[in-house]
N, C-alpha and C. Protein backbone atom coordinates (compact mmCIF):
# COMPACT_ATOMS: atom_id res chain seq x y z
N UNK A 1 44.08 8.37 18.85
CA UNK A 1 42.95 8.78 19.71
C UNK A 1 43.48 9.42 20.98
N UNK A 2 42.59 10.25 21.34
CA UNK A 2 43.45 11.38 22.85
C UNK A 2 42.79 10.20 23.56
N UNK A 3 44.17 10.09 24.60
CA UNK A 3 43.26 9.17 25.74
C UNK A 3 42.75 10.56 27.10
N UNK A 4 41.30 10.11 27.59
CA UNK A 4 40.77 10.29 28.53
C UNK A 4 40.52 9.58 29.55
N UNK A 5 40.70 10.73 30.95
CA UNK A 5 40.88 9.87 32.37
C UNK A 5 39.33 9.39 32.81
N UNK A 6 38.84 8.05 33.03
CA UNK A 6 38.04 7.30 33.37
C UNK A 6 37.65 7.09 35.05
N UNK A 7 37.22 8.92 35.08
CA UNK A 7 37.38 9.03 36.80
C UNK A 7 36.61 8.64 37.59
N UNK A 8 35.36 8.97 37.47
CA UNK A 8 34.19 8.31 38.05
C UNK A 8 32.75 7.86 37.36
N UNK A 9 32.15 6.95 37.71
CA UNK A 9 31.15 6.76 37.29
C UNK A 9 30.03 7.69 37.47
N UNK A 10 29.68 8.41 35.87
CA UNK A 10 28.68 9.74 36.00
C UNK A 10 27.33 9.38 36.84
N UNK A 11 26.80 8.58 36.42
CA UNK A 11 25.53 8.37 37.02
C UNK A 11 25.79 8.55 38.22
N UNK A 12 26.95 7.75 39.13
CA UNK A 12 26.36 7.59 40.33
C UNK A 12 26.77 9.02 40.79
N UNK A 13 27.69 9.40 40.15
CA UNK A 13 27.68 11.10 40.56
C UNK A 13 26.20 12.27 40.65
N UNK A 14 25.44 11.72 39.91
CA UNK A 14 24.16 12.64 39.64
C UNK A 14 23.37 11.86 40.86
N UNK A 15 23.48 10.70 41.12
CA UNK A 15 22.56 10.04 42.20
C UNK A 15 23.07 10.77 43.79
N UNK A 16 24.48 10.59 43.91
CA UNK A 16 25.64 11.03 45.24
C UNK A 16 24.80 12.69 45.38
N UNK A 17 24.94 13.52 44.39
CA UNK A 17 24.44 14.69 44.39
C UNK A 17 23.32 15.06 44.55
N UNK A 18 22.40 14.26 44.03
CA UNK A 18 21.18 14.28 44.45
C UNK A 18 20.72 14.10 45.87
N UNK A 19 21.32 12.69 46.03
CA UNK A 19 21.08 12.37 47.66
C UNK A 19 21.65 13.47 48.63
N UNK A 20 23.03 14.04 48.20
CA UNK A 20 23.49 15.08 49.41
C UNK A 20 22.61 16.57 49.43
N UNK A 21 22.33 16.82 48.52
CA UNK A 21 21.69 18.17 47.90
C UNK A 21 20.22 17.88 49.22
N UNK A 22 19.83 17.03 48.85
CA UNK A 22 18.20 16.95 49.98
C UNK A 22 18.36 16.66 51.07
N UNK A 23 19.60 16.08 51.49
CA UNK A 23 19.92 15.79 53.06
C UNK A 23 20.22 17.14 53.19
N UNK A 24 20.83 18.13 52.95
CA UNK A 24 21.81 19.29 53.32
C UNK A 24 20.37 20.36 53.10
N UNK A 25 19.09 20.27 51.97
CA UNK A 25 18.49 20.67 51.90
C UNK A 25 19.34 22.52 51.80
N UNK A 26 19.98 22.78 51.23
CA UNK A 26 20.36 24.14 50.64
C UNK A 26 18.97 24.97 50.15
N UNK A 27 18.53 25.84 51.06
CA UNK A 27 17.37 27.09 50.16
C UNK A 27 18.24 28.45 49.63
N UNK A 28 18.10 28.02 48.11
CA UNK A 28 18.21 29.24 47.42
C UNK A 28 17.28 30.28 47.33
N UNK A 29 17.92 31.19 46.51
CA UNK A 29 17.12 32.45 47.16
C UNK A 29 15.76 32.69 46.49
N UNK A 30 15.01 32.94 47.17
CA UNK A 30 13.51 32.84 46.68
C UNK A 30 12.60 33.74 47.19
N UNK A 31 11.51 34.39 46.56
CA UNK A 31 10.88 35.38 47.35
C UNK A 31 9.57 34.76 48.21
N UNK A 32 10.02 33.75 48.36
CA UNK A 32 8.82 32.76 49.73
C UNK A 32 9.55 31.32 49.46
N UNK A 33 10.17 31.56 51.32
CA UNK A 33 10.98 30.40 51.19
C UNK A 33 10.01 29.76 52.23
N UNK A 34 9.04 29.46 52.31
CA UNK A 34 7.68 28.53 53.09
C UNK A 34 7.70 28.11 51.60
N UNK A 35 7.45 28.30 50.57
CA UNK A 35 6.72 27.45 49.43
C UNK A 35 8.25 26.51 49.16
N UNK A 36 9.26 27.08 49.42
CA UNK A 36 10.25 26.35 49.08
C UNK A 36 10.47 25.01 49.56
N UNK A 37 9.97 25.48 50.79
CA UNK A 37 10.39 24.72 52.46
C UNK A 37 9.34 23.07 51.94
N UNK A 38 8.29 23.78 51.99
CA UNK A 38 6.93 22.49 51.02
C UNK A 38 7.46 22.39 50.31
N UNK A 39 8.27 22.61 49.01
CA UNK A 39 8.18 21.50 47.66
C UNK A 39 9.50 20.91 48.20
N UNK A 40 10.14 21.16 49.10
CA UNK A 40 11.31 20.24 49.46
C UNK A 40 10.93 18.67 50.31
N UNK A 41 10.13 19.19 51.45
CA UNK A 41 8.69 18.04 52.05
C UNK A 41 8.35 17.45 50.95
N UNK A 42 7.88 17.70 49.49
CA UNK A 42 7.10 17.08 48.56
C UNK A 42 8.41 15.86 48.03
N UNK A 43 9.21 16.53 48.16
CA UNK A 43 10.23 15.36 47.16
C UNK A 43 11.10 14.61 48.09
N UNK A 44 11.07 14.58 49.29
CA UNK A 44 10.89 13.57 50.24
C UNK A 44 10.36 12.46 50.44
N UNK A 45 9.23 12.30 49.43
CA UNK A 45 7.99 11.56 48.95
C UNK A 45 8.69 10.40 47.76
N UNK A 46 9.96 11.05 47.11
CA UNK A 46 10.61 10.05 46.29
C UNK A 46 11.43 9.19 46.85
N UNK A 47 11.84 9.21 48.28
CA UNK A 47 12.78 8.48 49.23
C UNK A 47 11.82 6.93 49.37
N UNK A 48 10.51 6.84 48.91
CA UNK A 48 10.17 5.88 49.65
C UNK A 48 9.24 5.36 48.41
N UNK A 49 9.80 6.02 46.90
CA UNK A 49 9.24 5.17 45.75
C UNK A 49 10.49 4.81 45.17
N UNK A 50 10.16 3.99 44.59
CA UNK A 50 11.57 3.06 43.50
C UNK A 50 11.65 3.41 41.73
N UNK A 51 10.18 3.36 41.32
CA UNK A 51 9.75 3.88 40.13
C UNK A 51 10.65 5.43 39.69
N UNK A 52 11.02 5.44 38.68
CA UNK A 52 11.83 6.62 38.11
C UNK A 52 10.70 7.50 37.60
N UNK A 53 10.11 6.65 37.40
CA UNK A 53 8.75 7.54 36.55
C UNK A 53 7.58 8.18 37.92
N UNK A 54 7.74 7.53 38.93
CA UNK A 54 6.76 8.07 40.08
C UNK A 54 7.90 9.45 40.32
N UNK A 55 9.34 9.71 40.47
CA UNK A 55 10.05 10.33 40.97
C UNK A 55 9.77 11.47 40.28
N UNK A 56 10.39 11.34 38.94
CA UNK A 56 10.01 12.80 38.16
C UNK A 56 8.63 13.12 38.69
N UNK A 57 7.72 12.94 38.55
CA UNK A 57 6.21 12.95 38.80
C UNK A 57 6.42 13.84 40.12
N UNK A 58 6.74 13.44 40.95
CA UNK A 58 6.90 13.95 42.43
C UNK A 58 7.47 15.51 42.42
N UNK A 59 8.94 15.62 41.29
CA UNK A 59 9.35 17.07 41.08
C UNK A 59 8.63 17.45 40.69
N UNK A 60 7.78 17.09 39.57
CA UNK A 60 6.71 18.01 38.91
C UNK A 60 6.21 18.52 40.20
N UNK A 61 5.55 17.85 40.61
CA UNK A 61 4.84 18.53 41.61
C UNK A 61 5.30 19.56 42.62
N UNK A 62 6.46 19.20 42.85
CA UNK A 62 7.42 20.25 43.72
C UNK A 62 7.55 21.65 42.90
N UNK A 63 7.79 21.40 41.73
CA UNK A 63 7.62 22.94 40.74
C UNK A 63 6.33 23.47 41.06
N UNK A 64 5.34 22.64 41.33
CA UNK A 64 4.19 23.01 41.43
C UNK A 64 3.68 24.03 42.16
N UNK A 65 4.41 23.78 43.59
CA UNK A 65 4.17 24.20 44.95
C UNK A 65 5.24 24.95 44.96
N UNK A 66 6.42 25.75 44.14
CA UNK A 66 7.58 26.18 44.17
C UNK A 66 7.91 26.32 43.10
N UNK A 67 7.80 27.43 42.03
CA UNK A 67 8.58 26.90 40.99
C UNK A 67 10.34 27.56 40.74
N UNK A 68 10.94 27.41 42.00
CA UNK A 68 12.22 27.90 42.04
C UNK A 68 13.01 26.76 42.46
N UNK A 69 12.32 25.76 42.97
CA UNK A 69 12.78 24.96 43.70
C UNK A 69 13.91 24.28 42.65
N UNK A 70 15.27 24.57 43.20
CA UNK A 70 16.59 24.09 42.13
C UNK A 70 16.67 22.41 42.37
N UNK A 71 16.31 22.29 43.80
CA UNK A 71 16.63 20.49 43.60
C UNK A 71 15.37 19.72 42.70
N UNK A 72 13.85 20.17 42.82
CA UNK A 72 13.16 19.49 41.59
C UNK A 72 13.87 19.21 40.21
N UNK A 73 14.88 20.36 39.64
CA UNK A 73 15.51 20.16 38.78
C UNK A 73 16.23 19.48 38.66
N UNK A 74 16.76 19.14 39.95
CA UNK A 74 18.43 18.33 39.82
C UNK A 74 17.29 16.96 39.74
N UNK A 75 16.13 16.32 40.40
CA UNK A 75 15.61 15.36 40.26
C UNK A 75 15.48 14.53 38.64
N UNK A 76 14.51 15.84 38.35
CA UNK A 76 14.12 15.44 37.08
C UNK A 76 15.59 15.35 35.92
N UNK A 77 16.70 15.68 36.28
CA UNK A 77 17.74 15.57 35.25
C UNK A 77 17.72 14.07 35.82
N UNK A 78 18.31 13.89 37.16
CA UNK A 78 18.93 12.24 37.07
C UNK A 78 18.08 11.21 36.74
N UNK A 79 17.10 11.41 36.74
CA UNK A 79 15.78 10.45 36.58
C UNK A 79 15.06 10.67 35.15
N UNK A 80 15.87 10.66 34.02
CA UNK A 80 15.79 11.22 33.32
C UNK A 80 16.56 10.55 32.39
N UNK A 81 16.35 9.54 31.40
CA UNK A 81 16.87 8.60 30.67
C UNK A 81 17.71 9.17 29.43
N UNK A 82 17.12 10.23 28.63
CA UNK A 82 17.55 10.61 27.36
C UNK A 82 18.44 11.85 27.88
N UNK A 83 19.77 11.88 27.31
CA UNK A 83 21.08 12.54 27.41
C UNK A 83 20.81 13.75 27.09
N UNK A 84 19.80 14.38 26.51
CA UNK A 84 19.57 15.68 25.49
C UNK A 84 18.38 16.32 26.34
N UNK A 85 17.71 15.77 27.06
CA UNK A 85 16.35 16.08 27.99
C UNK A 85 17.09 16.45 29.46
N UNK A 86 18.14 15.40 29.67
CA UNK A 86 18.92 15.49 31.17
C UNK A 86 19.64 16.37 31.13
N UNK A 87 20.58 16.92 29.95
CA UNK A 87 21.04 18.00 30.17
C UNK A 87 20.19 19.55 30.28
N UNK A 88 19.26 19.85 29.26
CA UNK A 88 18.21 20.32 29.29
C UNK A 88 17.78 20.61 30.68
N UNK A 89 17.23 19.82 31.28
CA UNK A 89 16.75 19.81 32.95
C UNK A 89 17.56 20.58 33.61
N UNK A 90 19.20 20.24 33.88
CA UNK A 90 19.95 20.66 34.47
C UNK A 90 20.33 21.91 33.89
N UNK A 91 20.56 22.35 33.07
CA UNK A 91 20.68 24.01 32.45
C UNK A 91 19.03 24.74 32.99
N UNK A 92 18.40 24.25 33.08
CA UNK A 92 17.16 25.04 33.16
C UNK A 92 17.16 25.63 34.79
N UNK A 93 17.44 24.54 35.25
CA UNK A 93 17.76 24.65 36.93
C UNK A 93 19.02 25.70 37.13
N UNK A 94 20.12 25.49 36.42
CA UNK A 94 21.25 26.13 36.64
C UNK A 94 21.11 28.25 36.44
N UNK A 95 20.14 28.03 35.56
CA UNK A 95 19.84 29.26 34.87
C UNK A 95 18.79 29.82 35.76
N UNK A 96 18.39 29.16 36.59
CA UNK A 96 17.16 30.09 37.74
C UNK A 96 17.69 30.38 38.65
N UNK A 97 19.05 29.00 39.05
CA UNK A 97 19.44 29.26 40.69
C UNK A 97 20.48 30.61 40.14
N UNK A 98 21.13 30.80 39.26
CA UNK A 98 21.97 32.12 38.87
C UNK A 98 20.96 33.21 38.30
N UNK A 99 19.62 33.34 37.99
CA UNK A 99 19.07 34.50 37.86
C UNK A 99 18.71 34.90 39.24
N UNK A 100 18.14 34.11 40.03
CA UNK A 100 17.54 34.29 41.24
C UNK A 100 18.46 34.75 42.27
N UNK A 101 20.17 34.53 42.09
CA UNK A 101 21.05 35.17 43.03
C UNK A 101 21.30 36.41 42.36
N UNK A 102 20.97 37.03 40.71
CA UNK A 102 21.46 37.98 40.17
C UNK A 102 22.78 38.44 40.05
N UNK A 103 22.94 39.33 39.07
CA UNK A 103 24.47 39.81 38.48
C UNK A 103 24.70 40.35 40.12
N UNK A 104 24.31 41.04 40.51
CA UNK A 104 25.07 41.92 41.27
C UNK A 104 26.02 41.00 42.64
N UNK A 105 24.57 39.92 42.24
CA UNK A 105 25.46 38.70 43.85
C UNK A 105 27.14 38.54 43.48
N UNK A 106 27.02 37.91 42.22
CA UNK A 106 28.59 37.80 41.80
C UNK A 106 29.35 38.66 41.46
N UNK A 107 29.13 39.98 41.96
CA UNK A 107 30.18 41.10 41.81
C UNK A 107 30.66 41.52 42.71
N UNK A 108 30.17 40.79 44.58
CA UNK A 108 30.59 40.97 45.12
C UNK A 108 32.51 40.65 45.46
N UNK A 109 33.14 41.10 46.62
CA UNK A 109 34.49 40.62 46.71
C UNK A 109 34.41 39.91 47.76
N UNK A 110 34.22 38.67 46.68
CA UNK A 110 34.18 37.14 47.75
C UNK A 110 35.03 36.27 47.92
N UNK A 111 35.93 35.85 48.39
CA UNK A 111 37.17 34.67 48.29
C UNK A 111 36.72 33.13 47.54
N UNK A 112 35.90 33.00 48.12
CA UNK A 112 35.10 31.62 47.88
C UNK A 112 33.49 32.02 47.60
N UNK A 113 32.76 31.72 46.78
CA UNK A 113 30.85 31.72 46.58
C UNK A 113 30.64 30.69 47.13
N UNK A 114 31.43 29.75 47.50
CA UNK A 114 30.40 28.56 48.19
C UNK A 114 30.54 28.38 49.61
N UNK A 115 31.22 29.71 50.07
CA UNK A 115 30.93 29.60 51.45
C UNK A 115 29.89 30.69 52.13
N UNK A 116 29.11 31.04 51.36
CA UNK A 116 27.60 31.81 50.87
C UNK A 116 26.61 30.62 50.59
N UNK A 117 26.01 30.74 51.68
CA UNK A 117 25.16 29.37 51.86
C UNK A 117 24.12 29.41 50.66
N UNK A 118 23.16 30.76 50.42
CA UNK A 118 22.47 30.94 49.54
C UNK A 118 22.84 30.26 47.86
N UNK A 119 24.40 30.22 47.93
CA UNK A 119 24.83 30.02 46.32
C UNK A 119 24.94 28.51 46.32
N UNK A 120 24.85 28.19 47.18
CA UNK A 120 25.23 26.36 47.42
C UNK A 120 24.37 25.61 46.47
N UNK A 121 22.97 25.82 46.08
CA UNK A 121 22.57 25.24 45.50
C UNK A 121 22.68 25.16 43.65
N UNK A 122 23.11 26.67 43.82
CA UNK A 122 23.60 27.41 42.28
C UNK A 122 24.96 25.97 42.10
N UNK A 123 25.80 26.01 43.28
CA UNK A 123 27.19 24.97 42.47
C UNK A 123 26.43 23.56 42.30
N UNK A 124 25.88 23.06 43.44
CA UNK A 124 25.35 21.97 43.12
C UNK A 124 24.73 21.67 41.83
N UNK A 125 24.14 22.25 41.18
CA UNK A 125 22.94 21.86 39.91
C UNK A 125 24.29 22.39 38.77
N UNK A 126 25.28 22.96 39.54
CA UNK A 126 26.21 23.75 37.76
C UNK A 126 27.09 22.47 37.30
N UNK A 127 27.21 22.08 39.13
CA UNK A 127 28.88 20.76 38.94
C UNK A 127 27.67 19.44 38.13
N UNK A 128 26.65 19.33 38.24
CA UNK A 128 26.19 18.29 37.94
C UNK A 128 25.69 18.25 36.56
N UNK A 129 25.40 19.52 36.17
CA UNK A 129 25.40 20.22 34.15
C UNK A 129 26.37 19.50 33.82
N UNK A 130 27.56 20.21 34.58
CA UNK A 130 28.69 19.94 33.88
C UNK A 130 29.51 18.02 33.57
N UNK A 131 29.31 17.53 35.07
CA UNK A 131 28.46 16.35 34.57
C UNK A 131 28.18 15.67 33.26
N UNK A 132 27.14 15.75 33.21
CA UNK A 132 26.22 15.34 32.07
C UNK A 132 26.74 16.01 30.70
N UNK A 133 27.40 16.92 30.91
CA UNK A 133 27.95 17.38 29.88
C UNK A 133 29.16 16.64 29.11
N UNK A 134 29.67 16.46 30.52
CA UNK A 134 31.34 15.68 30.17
C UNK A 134 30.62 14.43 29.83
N UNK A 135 29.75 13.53 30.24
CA UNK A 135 28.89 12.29 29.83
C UNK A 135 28.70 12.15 28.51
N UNK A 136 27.83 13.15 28.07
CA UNK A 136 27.79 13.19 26.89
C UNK A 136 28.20 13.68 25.77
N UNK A 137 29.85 13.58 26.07
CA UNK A 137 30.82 13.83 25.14
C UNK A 137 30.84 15.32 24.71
N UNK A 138 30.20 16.21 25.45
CA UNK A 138 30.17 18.09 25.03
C UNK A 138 31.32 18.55 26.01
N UNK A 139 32.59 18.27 25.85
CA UNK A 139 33.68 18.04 26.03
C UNK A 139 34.02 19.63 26.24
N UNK A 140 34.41 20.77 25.60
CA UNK A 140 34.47 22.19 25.58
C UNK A 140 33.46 22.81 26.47
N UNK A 141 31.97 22.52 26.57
CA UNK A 141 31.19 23.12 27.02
C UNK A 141 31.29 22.60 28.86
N UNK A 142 31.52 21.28 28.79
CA UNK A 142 31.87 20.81 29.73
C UNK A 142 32.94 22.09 30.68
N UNK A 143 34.49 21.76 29.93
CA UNK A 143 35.21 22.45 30.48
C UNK A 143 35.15 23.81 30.88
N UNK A 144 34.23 24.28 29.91
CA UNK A 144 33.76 25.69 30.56
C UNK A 144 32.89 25.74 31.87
N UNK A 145 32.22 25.05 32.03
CA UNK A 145 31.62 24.75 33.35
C UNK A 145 32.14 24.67 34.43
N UNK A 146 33.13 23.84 34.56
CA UNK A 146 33.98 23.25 35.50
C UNK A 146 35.12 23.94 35.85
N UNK A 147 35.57 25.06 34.60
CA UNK A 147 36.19 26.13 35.08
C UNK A 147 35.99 27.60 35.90
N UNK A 148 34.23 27.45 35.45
CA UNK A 148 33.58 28.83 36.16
C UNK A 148 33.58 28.18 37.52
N UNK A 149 32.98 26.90 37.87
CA UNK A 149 32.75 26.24 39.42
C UNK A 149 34.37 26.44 39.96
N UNK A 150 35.28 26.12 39.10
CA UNK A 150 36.72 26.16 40.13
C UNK A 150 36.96 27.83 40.33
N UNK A 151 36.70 28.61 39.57
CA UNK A 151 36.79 30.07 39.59
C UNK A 151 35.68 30.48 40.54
N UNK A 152 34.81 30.26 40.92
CA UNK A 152 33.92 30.68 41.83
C UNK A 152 34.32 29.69 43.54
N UNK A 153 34.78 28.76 43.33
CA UNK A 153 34.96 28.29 44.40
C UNK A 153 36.43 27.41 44.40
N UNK A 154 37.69 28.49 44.78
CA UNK A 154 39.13 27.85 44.45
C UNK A 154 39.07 26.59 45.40
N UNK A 155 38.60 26.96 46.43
CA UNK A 155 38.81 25.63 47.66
C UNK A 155 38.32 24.61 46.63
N UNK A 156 37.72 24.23 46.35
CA UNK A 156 37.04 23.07 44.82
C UNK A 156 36.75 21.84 45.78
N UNK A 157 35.14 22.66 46.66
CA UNK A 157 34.63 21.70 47.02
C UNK A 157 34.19 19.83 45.70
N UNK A 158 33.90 20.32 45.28
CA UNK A 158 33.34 19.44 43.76
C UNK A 158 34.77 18.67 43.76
N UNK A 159 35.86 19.07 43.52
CA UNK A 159 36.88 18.27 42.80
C UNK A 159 36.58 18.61 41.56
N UNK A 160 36.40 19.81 40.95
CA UNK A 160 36.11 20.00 39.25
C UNK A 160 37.54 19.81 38.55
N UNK A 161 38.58 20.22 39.39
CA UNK A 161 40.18 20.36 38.75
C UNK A 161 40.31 18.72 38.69
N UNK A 162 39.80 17.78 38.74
CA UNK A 162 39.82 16.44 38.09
C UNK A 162 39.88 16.33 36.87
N UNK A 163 38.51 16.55 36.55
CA UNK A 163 37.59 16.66 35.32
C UNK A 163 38.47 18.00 34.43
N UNK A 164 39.14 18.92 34.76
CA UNK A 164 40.04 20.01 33.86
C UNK A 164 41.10 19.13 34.20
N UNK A 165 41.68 17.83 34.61
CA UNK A 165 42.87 17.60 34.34
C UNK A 165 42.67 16.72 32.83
N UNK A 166 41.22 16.23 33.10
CA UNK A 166 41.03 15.21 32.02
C UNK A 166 40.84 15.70 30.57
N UNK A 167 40.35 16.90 30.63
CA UNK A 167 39.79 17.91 29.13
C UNK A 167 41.26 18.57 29.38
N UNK A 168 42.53 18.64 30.01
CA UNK A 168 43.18 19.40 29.63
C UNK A 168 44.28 18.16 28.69
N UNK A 169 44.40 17.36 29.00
CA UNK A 169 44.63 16.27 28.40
C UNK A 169 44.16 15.89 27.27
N UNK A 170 42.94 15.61 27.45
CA UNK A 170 41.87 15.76 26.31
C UNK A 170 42.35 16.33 24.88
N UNK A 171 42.44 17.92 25.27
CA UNK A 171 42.53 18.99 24.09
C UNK A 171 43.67 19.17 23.98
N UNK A 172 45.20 18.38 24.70
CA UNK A 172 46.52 18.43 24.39
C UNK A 172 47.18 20.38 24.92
N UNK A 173 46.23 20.60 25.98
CA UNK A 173 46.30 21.53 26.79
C UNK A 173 47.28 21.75 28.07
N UNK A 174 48.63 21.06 27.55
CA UNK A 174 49.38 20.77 28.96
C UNK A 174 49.75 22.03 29.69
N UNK A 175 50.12 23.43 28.60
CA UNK A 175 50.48 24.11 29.97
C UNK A 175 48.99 24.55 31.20
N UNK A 176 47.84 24.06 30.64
CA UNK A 176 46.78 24.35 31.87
C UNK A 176 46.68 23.45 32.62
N UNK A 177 47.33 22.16 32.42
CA UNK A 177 47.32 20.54 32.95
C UNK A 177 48.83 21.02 34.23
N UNK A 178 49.84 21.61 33.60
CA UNK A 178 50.54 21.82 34.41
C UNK A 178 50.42 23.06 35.48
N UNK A 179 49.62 23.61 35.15
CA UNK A 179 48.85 24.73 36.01
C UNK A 179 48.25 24.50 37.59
N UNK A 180 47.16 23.21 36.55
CA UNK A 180 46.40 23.07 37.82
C UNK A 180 47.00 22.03 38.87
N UNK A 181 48.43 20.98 38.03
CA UNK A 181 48.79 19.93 38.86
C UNK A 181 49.68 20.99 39.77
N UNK A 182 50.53 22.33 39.59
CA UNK A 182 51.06 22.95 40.71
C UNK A 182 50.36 23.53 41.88
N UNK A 183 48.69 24.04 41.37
CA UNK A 183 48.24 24.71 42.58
C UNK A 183 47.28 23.24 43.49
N UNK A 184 47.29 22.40 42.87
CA UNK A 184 46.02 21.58 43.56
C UNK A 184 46.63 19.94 43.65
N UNK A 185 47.85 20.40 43.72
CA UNK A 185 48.51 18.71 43.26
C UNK A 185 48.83 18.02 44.89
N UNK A 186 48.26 16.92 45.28
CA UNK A 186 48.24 16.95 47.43
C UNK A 186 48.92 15.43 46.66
N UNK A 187 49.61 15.08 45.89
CA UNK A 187 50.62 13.88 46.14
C UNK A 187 49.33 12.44 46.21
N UNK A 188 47.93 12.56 45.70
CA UNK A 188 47.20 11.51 45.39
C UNK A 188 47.50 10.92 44.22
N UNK A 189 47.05 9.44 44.12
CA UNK A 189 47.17 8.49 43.01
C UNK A 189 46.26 9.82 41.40
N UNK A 190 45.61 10.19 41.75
CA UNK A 190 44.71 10.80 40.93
C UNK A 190 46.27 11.75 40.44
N UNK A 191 46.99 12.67 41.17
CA UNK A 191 47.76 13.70 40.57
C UNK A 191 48.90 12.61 39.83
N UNK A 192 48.88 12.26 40.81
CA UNK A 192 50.21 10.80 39.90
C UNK A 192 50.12 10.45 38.64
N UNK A 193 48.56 10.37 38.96
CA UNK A 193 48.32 9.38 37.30
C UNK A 193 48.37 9.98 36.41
N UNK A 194 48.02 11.57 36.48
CA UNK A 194 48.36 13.06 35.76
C UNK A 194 49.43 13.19 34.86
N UNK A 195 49.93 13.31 36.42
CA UNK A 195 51.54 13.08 35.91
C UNK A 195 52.01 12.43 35.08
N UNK A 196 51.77 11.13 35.17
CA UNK A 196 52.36 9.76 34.48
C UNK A 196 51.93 10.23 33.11
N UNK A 197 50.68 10.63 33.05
CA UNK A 197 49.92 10.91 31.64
C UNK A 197 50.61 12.12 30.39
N UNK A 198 50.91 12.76 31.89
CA UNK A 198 51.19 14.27 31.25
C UNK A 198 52.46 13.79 30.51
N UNK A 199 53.54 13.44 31.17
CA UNK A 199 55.10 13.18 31.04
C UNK A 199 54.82 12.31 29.52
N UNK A 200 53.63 11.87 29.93
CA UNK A 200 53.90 10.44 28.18
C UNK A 200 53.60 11.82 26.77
N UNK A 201 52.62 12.33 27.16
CA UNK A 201 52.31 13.37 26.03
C UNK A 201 53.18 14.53 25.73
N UNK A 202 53.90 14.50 26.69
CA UNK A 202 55.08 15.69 26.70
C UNK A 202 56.67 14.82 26.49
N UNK A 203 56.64 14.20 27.00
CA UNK A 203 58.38 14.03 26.43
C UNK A 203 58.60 12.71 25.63
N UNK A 204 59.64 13.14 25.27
CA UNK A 204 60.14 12.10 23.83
C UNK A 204 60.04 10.18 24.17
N UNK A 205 60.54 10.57 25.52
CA UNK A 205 61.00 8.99 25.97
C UNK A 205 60.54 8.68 27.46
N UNK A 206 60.34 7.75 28.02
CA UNK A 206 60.30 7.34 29.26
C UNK A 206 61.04 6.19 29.78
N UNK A 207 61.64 6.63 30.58
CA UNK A 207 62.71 5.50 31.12
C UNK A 207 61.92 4.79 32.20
N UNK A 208 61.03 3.24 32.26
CA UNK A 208 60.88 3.00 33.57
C UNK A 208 61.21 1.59 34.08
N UNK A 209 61.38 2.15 35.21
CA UNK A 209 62.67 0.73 36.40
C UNK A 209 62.08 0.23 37.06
């Protein structure tokens, strides 16, 4: 069996994201950002219910009053029990906040997209696809995700080059494992453990003292 790295707990990743996404309140691009501005007020309204089922309810309604609004989406994915519906949610969201910036946004010559405030909400809802993706074992599709987010944003606000150390491992992918441990490797337990991992799948023997 390939072993895989057991990095963080997904859920609370979709909850962490959720919560930062509405504090930071990111408006993507929209052709009436007053309706935006309201369905963001509307789901403010879930801060002070407990019910999962009142919450979705609440995005609905935010689509209602907005239907661009990318964090309703990110709502209704985490609050959102069945693995095949949550991903669903989150592709649907992912696919408006990238029509709504259009081809031409990403053809610009940009160093980083996420230091383009407008696209902020596009990474947020992509890193959290991707997420749910790696969750539910869509392992390839995953990594494709997490490679467009590190390619659109090298600084790697997200930490996606985690998650490509783990699918590079995964798929017995070491020279991309050794790729990313040279450009992004800062001497943490996380690159260590890489390491340790990588060295077992790559060489014959291990000597340890």
């Amino acid at each position: 069996m390939k072993e895989q790295i057991d990095i963080i707990d997904i859920g609370m990743t979709f909850q962490m994201s959720l919560d930062a996404f509405l504090e930071e309140s990111h408006v993507g691009y929209t052709k009436n950002e007053q309706s935006y501005q309201q369905a963001l007020l509307k789901l403010e309204e879930s801060k002070r219910v407990r019910s999962w089922q009142k919450k979705q309810q609440i995005a609905y309604e935010a689509l209602d009053i907005c239907e661009d609004c990318i964090e309703a989406y990110m709502m209704l994915g985490t609050y959102e029990e069945d693995h095949a519906v949550r991903i669903q949610r989150y592709k649907e969201g992912m696919e408006l906040a990238t029509m709504n910036l259009g081809k031409d946004f990403f053809l610009r010559k940009v160093d980083d997209f996420y230091s383009i405030e407008q696209a902020k909400p596009l990474f947020h809802i992509k890193f959290t696809y991707a997420c749910a993706l790696y969750e539910a074992g869509c392992m390839r599709k995953a990594q494709q995700q997490f490679q467009e987010i590190l390619n659109l944003n090298p600084s790697d606000a997200f930490c996606a080059h985690h998650y490509l150390y783990a699918l590079s491992l995964y798929f017995e992918e070491y020279e991309s494992c050794k790729e990313l441990l040279q450009k992004y490797d800062q001497h943490s337990a996380m690159d260590c453990y890489v390491r340790f991992l990588l060295s077992l799948k790559t060489e014959k023997s291990i000597i340890i003292i």
